[in-house]
C-alpha atoms as a PDB file:
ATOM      1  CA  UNK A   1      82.856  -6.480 -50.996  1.00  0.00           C
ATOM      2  CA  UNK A   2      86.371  -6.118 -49.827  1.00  0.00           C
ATOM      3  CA  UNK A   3      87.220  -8.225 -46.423  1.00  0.00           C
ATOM      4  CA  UNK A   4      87.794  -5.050 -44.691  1.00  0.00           C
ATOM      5  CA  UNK A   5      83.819  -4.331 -44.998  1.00  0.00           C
ATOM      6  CA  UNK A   6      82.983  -7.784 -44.831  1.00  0.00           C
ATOM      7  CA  UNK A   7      84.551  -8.892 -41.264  1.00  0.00           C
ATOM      8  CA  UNK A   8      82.447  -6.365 -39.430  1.00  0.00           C
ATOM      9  CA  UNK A   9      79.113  -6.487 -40.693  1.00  0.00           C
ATOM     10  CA  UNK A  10      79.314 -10.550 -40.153  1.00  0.00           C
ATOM     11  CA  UNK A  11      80.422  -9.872 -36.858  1.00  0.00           C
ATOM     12  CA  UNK A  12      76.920  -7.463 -36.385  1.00  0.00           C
ATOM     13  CA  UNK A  13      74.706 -10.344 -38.122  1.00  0.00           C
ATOM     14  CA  UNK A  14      75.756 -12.861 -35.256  1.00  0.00           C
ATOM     15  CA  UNK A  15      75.516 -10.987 -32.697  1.00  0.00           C
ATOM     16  CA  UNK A  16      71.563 -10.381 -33.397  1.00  0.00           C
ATOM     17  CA  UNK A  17      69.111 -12.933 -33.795  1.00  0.00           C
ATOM     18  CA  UNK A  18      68.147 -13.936 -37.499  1.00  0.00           C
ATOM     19  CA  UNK A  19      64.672 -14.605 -38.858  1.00  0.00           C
ATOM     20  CA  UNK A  20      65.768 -18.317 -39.090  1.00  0.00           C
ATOM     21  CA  UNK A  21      66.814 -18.482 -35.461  1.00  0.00           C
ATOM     22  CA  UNK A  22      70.003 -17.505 -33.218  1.00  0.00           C
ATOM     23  CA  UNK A  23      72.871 -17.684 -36.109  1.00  0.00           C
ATOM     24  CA  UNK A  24      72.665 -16.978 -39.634  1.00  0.00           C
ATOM     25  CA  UNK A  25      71.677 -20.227 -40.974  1.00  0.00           C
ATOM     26  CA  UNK A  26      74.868 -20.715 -43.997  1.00  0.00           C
ATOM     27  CA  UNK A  27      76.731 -18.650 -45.999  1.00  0.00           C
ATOM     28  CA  UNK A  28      74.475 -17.869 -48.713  1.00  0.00           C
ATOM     29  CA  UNK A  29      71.834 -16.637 -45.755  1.00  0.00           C
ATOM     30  CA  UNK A  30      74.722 -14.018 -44.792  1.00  0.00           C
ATOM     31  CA  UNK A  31      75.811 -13.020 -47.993  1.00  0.00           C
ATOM     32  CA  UNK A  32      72.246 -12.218 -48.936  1.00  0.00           C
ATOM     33  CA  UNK A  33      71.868 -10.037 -45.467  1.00  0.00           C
ATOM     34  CA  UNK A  34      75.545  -8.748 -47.011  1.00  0.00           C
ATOM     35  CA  UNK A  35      73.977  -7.656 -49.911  1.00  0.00           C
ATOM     36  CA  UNK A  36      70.515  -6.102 -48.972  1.00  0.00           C
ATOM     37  CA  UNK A  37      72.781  -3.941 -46.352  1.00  0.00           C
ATOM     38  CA  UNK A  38      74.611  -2.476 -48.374  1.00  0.00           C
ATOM     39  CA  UNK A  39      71.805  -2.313 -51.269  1.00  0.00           C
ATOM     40  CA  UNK A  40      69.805  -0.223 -48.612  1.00  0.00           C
ATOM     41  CA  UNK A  41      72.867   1.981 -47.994  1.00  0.00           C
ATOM     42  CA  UNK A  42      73.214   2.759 -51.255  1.00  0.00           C
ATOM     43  CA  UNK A  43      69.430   3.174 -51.993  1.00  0.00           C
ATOM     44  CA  UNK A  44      69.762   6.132 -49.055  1.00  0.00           C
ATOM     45  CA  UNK A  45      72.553   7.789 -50.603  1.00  0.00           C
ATOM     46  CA  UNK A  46      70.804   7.965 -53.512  1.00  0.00           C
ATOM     47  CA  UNK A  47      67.202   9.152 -51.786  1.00  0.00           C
ATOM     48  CA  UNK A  48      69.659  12.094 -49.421  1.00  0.00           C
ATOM     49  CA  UNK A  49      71.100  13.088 -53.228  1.00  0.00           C
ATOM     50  CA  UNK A  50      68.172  13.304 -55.011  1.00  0.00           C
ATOM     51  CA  UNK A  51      66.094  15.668 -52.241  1.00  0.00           C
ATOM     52  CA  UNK A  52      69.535  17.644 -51.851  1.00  0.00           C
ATOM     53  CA  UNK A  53      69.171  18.635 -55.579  1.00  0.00           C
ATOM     54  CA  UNK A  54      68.294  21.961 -56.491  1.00  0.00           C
ATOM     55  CA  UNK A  55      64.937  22.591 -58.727  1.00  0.00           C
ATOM     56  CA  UNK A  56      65.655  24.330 -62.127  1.00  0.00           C
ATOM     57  CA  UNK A  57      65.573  28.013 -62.381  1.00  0.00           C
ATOM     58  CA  UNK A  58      61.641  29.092 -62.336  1.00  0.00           C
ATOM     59  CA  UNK A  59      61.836  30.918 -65.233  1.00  0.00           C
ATOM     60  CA  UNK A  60      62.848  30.230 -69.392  1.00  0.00           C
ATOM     61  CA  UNK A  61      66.208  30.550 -70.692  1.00  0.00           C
ATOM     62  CA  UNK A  62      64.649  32.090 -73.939  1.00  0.00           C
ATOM     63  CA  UNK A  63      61.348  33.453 -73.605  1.00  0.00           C
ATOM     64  CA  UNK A  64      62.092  34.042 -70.039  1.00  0.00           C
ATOM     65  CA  UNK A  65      58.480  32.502 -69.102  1.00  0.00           C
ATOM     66  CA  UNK A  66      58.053  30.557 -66.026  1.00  0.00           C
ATOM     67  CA  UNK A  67      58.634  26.578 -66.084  1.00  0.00           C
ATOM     68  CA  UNK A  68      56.109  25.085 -64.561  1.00  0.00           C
ATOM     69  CA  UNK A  69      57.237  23.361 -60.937  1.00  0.00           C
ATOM     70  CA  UNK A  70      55.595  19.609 -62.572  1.00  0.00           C
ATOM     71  CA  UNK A  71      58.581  20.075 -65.176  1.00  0.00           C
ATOM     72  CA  UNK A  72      60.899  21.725 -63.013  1.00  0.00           C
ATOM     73  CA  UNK A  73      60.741  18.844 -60.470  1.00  0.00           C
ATOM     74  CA  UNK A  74      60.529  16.063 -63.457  1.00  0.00           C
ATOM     75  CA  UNK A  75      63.248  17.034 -65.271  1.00  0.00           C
ATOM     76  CA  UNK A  76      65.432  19.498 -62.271  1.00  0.00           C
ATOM     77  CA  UNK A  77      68.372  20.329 -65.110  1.00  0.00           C
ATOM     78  CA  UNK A  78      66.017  22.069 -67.041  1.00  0.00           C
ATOM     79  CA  UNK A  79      66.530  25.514 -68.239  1.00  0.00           C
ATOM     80  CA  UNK A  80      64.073  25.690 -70.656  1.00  0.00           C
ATOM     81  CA  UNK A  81      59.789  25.425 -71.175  1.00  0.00           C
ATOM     82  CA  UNK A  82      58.348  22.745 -72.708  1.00  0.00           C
ATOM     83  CA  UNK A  83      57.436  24.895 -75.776  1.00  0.00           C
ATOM     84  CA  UNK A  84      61.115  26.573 -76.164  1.00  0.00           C
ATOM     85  CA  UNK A  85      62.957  23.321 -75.576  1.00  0.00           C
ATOM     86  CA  UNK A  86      60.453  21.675 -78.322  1.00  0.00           C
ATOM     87  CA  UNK A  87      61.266  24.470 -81.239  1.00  0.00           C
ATOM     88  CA  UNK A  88      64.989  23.998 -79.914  1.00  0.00           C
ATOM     89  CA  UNK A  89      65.335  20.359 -80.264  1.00  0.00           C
ATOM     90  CA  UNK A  90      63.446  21.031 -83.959  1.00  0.00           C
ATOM     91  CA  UNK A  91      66.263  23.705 -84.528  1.00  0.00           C
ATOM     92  CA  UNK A  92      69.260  21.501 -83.358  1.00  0.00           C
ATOM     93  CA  UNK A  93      67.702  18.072 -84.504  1.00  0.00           C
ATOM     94  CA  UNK A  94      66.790  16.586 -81.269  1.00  0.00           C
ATOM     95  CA  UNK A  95      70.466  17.792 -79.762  1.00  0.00           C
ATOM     96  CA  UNK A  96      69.547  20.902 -77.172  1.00  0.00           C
END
């Protein structure tokens, strides 16, 4: 964490009361706060990205069938069915 992000989230942790009391109680105390911060930041960024994504296209490349929305929302790149992406995987060896 560079000291530019570091200087004002210590400055936030002592200026609320801890779980162990008034101050942080030592360094590795505040380091771990540090780190399950941020880890929650980026856990959110990753939560906002995943609901922004768009759902595949409801219906098949190939046999232009629909894609069920269980696959569509398992798998969201998806432009195939299960049964055309199978016999396409067969025809390209496990590479489509």
């Amino acid at each position: 964490m560079t000291l530019q992000l570091r200087e004002p989230l210590l400055a936030s942790i002592h200026s609320f009361p801890s779980k162990w009391g008034p101050a942080v109680a030592d360094d590795v105390d505040m380091t771990q706060h540090l780190e399950e911060a941020a880890m929650s930041g980026r856990i959110a960024a990753i939560r906002v990205r995943t609901e922004a994504t768009q759902l595949a296209p409801a219906d098949c490349d190939d046999c232009e069938g629909e894609i069920p929305m269980a696959r569509r929302k398992a798998v969201p790149w998806t432009r195939r069915c299960v049964r055309c992406q199978t016999l396409a995987e067969r025809e390209f060896g496990g590479r489509a």
